[in-house]
PDB file of N, CA and C in Angstrom:
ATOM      1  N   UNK A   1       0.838  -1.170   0.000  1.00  0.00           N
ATOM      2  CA  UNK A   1       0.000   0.000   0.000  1.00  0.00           C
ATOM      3  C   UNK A   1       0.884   1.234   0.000  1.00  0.00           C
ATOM      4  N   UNK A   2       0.647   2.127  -0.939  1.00  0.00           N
ATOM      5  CA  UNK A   2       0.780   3.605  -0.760  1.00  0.00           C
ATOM      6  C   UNK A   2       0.272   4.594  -0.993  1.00  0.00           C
ATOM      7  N   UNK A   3       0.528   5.460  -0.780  1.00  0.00           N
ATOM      8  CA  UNK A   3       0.012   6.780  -1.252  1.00  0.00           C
ATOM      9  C   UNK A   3      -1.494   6.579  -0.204  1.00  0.00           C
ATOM     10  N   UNK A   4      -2.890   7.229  -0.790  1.00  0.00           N
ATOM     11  CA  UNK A   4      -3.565   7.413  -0.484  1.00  0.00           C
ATOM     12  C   UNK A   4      -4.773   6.557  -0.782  1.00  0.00           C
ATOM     13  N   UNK A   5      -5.386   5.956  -0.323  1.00  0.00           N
ATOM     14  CA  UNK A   5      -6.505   5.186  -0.804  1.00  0.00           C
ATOM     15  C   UNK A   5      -7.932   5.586  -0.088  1.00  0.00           C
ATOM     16  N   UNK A   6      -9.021   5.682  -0.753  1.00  0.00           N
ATOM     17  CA  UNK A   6     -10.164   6.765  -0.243  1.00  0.00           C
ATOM     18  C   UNK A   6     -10.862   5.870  -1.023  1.00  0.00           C
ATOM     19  N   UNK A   7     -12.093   4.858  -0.317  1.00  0.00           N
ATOM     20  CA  UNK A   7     -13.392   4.569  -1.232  1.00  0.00           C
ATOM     21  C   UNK A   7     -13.913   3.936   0.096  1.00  0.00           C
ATOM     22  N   UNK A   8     -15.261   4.136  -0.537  1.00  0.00           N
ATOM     23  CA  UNK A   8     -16.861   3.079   0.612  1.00  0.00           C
ATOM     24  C   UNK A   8     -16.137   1.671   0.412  1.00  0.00           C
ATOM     25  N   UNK A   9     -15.818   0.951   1.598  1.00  0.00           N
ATOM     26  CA  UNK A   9     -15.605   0.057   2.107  1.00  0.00           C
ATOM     27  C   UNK A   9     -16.827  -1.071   1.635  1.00  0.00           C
ATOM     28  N   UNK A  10     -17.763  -1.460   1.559  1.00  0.00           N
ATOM     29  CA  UNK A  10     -18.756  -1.623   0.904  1.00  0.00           C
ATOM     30  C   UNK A  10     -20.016  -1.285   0.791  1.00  0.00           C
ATOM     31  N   UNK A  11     -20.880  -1.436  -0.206  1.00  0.00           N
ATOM     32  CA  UNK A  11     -21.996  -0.469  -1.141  1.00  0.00           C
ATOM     33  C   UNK A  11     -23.049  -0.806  -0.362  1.00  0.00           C
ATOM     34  N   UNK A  12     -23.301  -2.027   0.748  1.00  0.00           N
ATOM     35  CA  UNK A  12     -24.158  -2.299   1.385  1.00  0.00           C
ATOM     36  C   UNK A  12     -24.051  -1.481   2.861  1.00  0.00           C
ATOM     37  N   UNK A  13     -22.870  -0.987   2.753  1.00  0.00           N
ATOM     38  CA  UNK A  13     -22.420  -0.173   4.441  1.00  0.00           C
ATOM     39  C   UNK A  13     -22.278   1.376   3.979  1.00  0.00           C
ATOM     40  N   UNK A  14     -23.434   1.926   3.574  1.00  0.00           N
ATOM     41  CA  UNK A  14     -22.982   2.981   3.213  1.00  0.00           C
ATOM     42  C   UNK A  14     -22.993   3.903   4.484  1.00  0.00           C
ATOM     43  N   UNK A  15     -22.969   3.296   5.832  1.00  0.00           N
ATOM     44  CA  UNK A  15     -22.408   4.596   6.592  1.00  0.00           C
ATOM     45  C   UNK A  15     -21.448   4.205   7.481  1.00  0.00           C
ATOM     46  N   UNK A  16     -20.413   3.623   6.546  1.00  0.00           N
ATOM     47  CA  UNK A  16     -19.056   3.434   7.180  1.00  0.00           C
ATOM     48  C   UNK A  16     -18.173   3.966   5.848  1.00  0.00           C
ATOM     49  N   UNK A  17     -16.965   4.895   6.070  1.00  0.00           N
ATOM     50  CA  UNK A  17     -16.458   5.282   5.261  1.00  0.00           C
ATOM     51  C   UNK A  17     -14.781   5.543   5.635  1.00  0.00           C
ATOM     52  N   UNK A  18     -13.773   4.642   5.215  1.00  0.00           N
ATOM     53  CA  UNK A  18     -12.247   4.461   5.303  1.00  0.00           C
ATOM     54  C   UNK A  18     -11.773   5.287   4.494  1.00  0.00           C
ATOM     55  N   UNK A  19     -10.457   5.878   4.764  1.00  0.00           N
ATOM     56  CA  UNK A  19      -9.294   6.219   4.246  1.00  0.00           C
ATOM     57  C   UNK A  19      -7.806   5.589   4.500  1.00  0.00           C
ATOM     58  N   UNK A  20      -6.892   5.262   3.925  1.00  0.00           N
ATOM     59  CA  UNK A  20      -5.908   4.902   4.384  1.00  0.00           C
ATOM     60  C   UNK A  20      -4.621   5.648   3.894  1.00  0.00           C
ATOM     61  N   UNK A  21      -3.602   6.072   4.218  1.00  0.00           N
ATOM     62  CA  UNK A  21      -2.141   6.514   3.637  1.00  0.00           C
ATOM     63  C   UNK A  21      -1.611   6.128   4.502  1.00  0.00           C
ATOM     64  N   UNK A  22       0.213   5.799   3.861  1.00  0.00           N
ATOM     65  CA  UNK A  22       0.922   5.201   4.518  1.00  0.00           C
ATOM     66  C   UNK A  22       2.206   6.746   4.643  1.00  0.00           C
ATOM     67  N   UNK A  23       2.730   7.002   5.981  1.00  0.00           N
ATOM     68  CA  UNK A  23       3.351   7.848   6.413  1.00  0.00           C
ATOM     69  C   UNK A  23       4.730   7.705   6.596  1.00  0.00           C
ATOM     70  N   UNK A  24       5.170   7.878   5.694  1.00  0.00           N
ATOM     71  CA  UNK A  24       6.913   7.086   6.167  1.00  0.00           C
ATOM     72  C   UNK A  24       7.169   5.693   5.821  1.00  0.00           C
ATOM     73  N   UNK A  25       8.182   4.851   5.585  1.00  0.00           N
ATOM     74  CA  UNK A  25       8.030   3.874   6.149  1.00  0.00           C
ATOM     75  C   UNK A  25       7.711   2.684   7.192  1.00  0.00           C
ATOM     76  N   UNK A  26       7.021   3.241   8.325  1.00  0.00           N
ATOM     77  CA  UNK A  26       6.481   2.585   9.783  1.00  0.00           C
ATOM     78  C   UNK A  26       4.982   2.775  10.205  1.00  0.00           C
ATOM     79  N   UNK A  27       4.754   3.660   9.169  1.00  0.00           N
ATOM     80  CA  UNK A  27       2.907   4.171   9.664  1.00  0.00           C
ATOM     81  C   UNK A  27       2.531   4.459   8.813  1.00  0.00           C
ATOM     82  N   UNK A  28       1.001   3.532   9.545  1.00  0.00           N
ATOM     83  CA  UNK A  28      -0.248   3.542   8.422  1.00  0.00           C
ATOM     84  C   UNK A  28      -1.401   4.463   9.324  1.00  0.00           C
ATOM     85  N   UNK A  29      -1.921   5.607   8.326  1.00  0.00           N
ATOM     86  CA  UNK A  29      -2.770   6.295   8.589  1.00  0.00           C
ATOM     87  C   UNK A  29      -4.217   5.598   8.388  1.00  0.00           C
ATOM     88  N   UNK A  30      -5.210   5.248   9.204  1.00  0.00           N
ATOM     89  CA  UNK A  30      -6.493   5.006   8.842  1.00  0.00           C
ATOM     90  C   UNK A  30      -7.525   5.905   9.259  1.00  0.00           C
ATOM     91  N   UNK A  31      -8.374   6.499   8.441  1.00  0.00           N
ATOM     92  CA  UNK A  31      -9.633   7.807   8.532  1.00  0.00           C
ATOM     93  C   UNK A  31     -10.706   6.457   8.606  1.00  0.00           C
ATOM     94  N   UNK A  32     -11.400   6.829   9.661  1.00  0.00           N
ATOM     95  CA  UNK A  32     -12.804   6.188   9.613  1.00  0.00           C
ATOM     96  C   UNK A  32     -13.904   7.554   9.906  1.00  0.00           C
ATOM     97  N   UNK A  33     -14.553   7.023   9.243  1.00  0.00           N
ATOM     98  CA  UNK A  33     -16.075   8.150   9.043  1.00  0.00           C
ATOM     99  C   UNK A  33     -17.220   7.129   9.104  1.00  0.00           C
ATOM    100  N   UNK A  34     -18.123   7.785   9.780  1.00  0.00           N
ATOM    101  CA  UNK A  34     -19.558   7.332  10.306  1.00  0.00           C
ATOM    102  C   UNK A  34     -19.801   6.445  11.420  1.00  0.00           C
ATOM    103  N   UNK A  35     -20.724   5.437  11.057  1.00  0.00           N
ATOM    104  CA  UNK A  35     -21.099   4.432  12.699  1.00  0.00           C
ATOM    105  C   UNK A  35     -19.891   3.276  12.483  1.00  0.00           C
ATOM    106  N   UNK A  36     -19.125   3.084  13.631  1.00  0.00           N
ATOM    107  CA  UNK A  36     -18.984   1.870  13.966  1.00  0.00           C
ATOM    108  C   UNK A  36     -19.597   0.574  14.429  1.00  0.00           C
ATOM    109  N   UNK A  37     -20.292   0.054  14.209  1.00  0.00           N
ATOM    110  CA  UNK A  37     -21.714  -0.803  14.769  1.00  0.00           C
ATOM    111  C   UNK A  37     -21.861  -2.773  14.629  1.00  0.00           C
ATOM    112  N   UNK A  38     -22.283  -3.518  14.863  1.00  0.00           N
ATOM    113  CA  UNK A  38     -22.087  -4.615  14.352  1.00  0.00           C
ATOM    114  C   UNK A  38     -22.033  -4.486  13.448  1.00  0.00           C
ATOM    115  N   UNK A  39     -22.846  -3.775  12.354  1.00  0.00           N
ATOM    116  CA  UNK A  39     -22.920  -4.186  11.030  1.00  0.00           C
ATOM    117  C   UNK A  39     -21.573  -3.537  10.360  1.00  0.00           C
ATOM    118  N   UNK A  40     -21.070  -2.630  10.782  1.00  0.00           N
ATOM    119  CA  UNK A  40     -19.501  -2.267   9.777  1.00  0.00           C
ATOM    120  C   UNK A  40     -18.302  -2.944  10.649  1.00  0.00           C
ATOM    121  N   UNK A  41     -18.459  -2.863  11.734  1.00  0.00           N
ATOM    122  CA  UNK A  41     -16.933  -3.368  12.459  1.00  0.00           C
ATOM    123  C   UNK A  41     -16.085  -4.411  11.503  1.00  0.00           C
ATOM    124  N   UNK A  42     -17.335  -5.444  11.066  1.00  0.00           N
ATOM    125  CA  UNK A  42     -16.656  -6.535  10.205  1.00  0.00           C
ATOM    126  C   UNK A  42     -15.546  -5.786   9.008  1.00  0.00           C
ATOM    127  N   UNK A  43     -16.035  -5.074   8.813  1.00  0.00           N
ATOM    128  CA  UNK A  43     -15.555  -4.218   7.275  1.00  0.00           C
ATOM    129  C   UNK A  43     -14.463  -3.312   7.596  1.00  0.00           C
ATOM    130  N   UNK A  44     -14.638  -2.660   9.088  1.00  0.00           N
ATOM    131  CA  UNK A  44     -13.119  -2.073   9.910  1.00  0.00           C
ATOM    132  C   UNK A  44     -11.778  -3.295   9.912  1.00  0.00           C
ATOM    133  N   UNK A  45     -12.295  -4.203  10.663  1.00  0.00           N
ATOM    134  CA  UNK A  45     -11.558  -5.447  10.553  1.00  0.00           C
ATOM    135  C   UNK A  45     -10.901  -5.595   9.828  1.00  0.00           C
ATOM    136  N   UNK A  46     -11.337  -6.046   8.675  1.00  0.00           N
ATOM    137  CA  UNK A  46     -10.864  -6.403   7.005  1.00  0.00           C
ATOM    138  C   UNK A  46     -10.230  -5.394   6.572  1.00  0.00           C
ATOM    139  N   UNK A  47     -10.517  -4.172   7.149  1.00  0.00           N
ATOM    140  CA  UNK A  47      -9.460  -3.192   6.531  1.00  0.00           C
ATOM    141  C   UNK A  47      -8.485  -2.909   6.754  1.00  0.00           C
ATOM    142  N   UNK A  48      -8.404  -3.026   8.322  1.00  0.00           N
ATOM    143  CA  UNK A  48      -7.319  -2.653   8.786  1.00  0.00           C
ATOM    144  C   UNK A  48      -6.357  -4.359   9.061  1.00  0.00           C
ATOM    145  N   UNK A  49      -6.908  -5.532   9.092  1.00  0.00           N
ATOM    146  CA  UNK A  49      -5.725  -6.564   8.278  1.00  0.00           C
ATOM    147  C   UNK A  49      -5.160  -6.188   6.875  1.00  0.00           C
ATOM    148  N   UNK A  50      -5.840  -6.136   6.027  1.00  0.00           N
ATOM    149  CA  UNK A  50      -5.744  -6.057   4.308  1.00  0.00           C
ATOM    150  C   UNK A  50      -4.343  -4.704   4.838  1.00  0.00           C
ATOM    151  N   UNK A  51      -5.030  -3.303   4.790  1.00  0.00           N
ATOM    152  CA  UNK A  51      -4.034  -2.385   5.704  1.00  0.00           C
ATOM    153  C   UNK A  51      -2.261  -2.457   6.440  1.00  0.00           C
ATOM    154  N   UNK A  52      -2.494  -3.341   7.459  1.00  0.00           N
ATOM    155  CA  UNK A  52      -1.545  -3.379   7.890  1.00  0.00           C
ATOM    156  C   UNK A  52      -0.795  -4.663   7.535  1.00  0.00           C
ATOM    157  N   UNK A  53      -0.995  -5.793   6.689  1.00  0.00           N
ATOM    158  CA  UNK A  53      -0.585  -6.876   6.023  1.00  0.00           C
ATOM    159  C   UNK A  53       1.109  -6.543   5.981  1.00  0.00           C
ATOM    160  N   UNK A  54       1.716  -5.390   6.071  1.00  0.00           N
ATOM    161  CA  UNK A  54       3.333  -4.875   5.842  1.00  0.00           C
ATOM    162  C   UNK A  54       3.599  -4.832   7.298  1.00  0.00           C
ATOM    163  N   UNK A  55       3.002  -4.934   8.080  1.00  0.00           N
ATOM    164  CA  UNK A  55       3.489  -4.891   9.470  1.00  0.00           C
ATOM    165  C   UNK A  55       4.267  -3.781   9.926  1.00  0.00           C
ATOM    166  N   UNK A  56       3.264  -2.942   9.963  1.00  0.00           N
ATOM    167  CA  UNK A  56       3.887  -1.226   9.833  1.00  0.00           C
ATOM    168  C   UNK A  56       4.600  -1.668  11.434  1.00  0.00           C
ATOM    169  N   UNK A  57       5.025  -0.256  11.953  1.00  0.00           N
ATOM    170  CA  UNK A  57       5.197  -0.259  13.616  1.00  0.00           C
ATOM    171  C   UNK A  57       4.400   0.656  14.082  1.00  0.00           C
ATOM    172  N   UNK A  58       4.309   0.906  13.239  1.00  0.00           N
ATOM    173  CA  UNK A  58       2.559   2.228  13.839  1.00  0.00           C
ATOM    174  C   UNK A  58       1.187   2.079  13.217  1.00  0.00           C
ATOM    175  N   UNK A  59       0.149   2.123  14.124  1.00  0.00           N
ATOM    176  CA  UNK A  59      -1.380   1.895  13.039  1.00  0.00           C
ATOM    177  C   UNK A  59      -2.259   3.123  13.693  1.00  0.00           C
ATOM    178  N   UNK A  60      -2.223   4.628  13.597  1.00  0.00           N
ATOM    179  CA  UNK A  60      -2.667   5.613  13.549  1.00  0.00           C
ATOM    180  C   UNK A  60      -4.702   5.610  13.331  1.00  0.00           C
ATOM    181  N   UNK A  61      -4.954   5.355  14.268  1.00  0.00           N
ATOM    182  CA  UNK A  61      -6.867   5.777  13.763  1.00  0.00           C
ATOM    183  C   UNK A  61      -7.343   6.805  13.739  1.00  0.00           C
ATOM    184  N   UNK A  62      -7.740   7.661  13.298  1.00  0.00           N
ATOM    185  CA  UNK A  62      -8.183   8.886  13.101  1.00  0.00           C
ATOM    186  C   UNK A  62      -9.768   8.682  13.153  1.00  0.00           C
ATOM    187  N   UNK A  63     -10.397   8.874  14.726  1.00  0.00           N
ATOM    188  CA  UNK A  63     -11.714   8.562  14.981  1.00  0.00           C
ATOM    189  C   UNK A  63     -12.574   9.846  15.081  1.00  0.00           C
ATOM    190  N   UNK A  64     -12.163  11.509  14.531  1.00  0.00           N
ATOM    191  CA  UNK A  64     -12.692  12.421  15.048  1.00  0.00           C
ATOM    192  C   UNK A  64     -13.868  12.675  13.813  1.00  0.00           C
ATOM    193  N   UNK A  65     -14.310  11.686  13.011  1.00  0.00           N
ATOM    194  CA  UNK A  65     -15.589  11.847  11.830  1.00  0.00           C
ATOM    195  C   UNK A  65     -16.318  10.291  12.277  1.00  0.00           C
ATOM    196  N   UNK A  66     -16.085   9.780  13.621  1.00  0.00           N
ATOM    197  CA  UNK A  66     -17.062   8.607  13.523  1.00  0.00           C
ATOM    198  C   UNK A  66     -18.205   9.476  14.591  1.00  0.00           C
ATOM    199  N   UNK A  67     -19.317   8.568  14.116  1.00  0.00           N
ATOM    200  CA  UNK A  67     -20.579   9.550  13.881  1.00  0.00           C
ATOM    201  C   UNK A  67     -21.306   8.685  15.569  1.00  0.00           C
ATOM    202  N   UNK A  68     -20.995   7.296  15.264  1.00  0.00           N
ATOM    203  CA  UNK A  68     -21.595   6.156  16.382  1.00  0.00           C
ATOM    204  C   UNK A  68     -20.487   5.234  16.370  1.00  0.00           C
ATOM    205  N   UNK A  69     -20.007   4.725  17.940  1.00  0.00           N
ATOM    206  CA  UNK A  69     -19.121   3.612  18.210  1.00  0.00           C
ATOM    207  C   UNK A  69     -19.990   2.428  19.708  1.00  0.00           C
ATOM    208  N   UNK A  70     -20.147   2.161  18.668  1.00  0.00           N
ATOM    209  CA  UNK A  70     -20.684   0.648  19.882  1.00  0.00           C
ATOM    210  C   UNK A  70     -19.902  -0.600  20.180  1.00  0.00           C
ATOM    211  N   UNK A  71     -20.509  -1.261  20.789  1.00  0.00           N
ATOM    212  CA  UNK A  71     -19.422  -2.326  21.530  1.00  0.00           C
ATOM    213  C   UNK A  71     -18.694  -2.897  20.269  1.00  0.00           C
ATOM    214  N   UNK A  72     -18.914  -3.242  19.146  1.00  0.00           N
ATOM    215  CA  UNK A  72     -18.711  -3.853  18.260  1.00  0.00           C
ATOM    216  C   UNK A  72     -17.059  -3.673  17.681  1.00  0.00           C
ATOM    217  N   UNK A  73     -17.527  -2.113  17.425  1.00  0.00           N
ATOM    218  CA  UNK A  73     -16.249  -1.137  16.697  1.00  0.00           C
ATOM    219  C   UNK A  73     -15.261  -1.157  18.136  1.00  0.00           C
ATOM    220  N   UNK A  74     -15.395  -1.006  19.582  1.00  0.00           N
ATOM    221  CA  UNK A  74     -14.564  -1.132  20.297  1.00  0.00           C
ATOM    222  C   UNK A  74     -13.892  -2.673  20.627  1.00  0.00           C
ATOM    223  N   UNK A  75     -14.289  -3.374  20.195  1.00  0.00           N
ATOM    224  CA  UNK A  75     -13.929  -4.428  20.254  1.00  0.00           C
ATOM    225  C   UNK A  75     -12.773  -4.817  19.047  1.00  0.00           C
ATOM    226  N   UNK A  76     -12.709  -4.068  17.940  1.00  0.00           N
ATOM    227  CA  UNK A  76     -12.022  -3.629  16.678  1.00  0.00           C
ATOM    228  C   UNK A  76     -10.783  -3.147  17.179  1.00  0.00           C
ATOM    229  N   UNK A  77     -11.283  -2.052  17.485  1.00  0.00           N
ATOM    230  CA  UNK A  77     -10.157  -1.437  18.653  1.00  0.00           C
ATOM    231  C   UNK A  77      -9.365  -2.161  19.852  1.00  0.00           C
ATOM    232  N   UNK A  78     -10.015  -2.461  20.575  1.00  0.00           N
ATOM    233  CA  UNK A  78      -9.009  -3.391  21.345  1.00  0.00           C
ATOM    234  C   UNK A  78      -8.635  -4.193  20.816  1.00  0.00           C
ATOM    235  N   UNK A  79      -8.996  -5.079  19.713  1.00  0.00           N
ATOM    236  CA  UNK A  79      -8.009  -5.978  19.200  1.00  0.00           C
ATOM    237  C   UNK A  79      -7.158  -5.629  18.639  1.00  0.00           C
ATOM    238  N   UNK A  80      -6.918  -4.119  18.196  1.00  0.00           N
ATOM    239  CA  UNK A  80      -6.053  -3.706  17.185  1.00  0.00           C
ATOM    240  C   UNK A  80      -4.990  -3.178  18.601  1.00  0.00           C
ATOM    241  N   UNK A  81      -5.285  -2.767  19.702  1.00  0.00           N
ATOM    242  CA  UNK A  81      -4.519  -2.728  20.676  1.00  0.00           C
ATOM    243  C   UNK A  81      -3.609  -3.378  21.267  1.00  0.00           C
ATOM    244  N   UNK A  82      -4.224  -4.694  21.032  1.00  0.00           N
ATOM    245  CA  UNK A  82      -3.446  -5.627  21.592  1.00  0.00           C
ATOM    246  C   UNK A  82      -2.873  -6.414  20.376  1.00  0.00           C
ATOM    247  N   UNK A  83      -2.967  -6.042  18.906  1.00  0.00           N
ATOM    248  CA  UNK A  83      -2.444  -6.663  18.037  1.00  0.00           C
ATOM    249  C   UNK A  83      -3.412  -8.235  17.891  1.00  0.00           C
ATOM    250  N   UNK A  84      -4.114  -8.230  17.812  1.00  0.00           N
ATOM    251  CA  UNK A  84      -4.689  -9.723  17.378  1.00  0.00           C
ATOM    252  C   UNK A  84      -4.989  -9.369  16.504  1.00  0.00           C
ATOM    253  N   UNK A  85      -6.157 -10.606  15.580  1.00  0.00           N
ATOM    254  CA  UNK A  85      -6.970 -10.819  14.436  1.00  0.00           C
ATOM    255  C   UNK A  85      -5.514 -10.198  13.189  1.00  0.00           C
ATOM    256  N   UNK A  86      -4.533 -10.199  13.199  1.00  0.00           N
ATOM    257  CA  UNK A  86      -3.711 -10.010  12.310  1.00  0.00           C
ATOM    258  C   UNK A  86      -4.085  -8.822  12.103  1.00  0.00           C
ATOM    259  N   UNK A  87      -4.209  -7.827  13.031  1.00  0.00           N
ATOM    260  CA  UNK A  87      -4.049  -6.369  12.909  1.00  0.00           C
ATOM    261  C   UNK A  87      -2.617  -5.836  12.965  1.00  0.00           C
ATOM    262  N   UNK A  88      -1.750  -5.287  12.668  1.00  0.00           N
ATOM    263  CA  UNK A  88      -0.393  -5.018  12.759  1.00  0.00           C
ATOM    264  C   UNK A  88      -0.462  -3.510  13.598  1.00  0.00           C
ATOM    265  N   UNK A  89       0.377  -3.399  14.121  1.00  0.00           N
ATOM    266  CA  UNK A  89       1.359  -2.356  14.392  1.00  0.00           C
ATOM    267  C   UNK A  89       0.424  -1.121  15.473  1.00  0.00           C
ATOM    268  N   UNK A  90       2.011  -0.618  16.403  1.00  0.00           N
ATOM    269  CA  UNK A  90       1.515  -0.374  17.555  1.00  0.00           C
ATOM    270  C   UNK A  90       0.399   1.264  17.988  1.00  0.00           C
ATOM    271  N   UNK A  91      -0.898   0.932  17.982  1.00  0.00           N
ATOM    272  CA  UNK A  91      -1.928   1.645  17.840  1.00  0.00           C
ATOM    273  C   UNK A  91      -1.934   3.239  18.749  1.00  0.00           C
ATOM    274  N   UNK A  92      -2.604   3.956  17.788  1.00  0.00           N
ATOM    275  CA  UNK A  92      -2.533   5.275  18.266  1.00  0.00           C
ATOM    276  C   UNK A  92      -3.642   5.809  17.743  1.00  0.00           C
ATOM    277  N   UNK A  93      -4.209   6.394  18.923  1.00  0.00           N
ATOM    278  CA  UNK A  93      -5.932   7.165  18.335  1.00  0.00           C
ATOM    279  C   UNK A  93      -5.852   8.346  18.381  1.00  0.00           C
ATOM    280  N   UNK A  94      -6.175   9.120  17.666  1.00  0.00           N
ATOM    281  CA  UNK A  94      -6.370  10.458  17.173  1.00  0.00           C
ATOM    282  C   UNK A  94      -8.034  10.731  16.996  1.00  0.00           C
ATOM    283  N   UNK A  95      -8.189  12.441  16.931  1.00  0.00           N
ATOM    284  CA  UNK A  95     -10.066  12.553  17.492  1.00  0.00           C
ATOM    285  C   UNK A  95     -10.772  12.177  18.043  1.00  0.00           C
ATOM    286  N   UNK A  96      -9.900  11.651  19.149  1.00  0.00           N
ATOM    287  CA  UNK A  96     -11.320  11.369  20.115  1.00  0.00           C
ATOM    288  C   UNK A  96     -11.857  12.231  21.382  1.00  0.00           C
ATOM    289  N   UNK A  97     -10.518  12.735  21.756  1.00  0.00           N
ATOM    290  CA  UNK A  97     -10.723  14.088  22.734  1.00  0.00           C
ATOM    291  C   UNK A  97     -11.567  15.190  21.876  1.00  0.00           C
ATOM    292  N   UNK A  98     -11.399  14.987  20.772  1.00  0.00           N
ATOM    293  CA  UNK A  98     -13.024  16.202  20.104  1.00  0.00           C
ATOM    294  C   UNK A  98     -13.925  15.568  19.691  1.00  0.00           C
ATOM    295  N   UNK A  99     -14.287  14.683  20.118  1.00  0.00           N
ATOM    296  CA  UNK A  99     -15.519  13.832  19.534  1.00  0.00           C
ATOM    297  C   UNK A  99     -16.359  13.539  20.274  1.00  0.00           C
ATOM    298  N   UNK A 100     -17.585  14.111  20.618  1.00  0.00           N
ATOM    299  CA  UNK A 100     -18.710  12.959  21.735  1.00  0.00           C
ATOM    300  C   UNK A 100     -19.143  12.179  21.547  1.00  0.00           C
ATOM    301  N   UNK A 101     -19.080  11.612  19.866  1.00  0.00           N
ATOM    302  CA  UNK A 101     -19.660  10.178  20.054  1.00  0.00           C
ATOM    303  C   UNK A 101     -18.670   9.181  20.242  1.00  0.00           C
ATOM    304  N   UNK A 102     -17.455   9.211  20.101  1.00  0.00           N
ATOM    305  CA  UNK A 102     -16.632   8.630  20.658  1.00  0.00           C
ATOM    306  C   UNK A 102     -16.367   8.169  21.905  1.00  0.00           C
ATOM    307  N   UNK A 103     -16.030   9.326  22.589  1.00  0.00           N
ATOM    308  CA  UNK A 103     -16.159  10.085  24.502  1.00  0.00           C
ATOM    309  C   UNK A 103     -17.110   9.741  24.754  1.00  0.00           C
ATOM    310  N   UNK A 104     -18.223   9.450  24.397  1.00  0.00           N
ATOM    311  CA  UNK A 104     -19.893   8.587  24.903  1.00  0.00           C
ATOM    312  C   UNK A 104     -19.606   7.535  25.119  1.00  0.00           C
ATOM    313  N   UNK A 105     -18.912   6.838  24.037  1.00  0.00           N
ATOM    314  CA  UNK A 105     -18.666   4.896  23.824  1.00  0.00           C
ATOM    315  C   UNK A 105     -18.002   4.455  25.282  1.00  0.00           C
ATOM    316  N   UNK A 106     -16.731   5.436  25.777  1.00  0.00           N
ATOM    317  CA  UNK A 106     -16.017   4.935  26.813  1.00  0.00           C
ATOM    318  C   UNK A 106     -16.553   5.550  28.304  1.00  0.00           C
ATOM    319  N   UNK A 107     -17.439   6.405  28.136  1.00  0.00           N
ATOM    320  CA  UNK A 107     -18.186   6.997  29.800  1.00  0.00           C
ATOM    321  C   UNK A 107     -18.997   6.169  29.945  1.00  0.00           C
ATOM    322  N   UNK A 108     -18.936   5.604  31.270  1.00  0.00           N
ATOM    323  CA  UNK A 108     -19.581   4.504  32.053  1.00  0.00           C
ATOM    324  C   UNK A 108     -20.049   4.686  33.034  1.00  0.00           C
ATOM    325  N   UNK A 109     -20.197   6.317  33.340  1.00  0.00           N
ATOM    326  CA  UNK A 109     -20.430   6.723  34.650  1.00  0.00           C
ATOM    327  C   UNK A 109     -22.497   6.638  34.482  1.00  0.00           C
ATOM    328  N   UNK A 110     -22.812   6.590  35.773  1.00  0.00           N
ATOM    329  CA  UNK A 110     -24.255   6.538  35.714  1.00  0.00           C
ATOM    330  C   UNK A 110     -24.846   7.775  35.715  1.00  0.00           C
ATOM    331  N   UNK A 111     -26.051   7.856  34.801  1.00  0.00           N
ATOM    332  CA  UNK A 111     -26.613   9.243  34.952  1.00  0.00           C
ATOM    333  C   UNK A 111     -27.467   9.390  36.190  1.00  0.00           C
TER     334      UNK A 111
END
């Protein structure tokens, strides 16, 4: 992978939307836009294996355009944390300190 790659992840998920560029030789940039939800996580997954298949040392998420994150998409995330499911390289989140639907997913406090 290089340069820049920008398309709907698939035509049936139209409100999940990836970007990827690769930054250097060690990091891969990934843009996610819209819901994270059961129904796209699968399609996060697949992207970010297919993605990091070079075994970057960095895997950059850029979460400040996801719209909804439910257990599903965090579960994406922690695996990409801990490196399973053949996710590569060592994770770093970006937009989420400006994001409330993000900052919603992880507050657990009771109303």
């Amino acid at each position: 992978m290089t340069g820049f790659d920008s398309r709907l992840v698939d035509a049936g998920w139209p409100d999940l939307r990836l970007r990827c560029r690769q930054v250097g030789g060690d990091t891969v940039v990934v843009s996610v836009a819209g819901e994270l939800d059961l129904a796209s996580a699968p399609q996060l997954r697949a992207y970010l294996v297919d993605n990091t298949a070079s075994r970057p040392a960095h895997l950059a998420l850029d979460l400040s355009e996801v719209t909804f994150l439910g257990s599903h998409g965090l579960a994406v995330l922690i695996d990409a944390h801990e490196g399973l499911e053949d996710i590569h390289g060592e994770l770093h989140l970006t937009g989420v300190a400006t994001n409330p639907s993000v900052q919603r997913a992880g507050d657990h406090r009771s109303a």
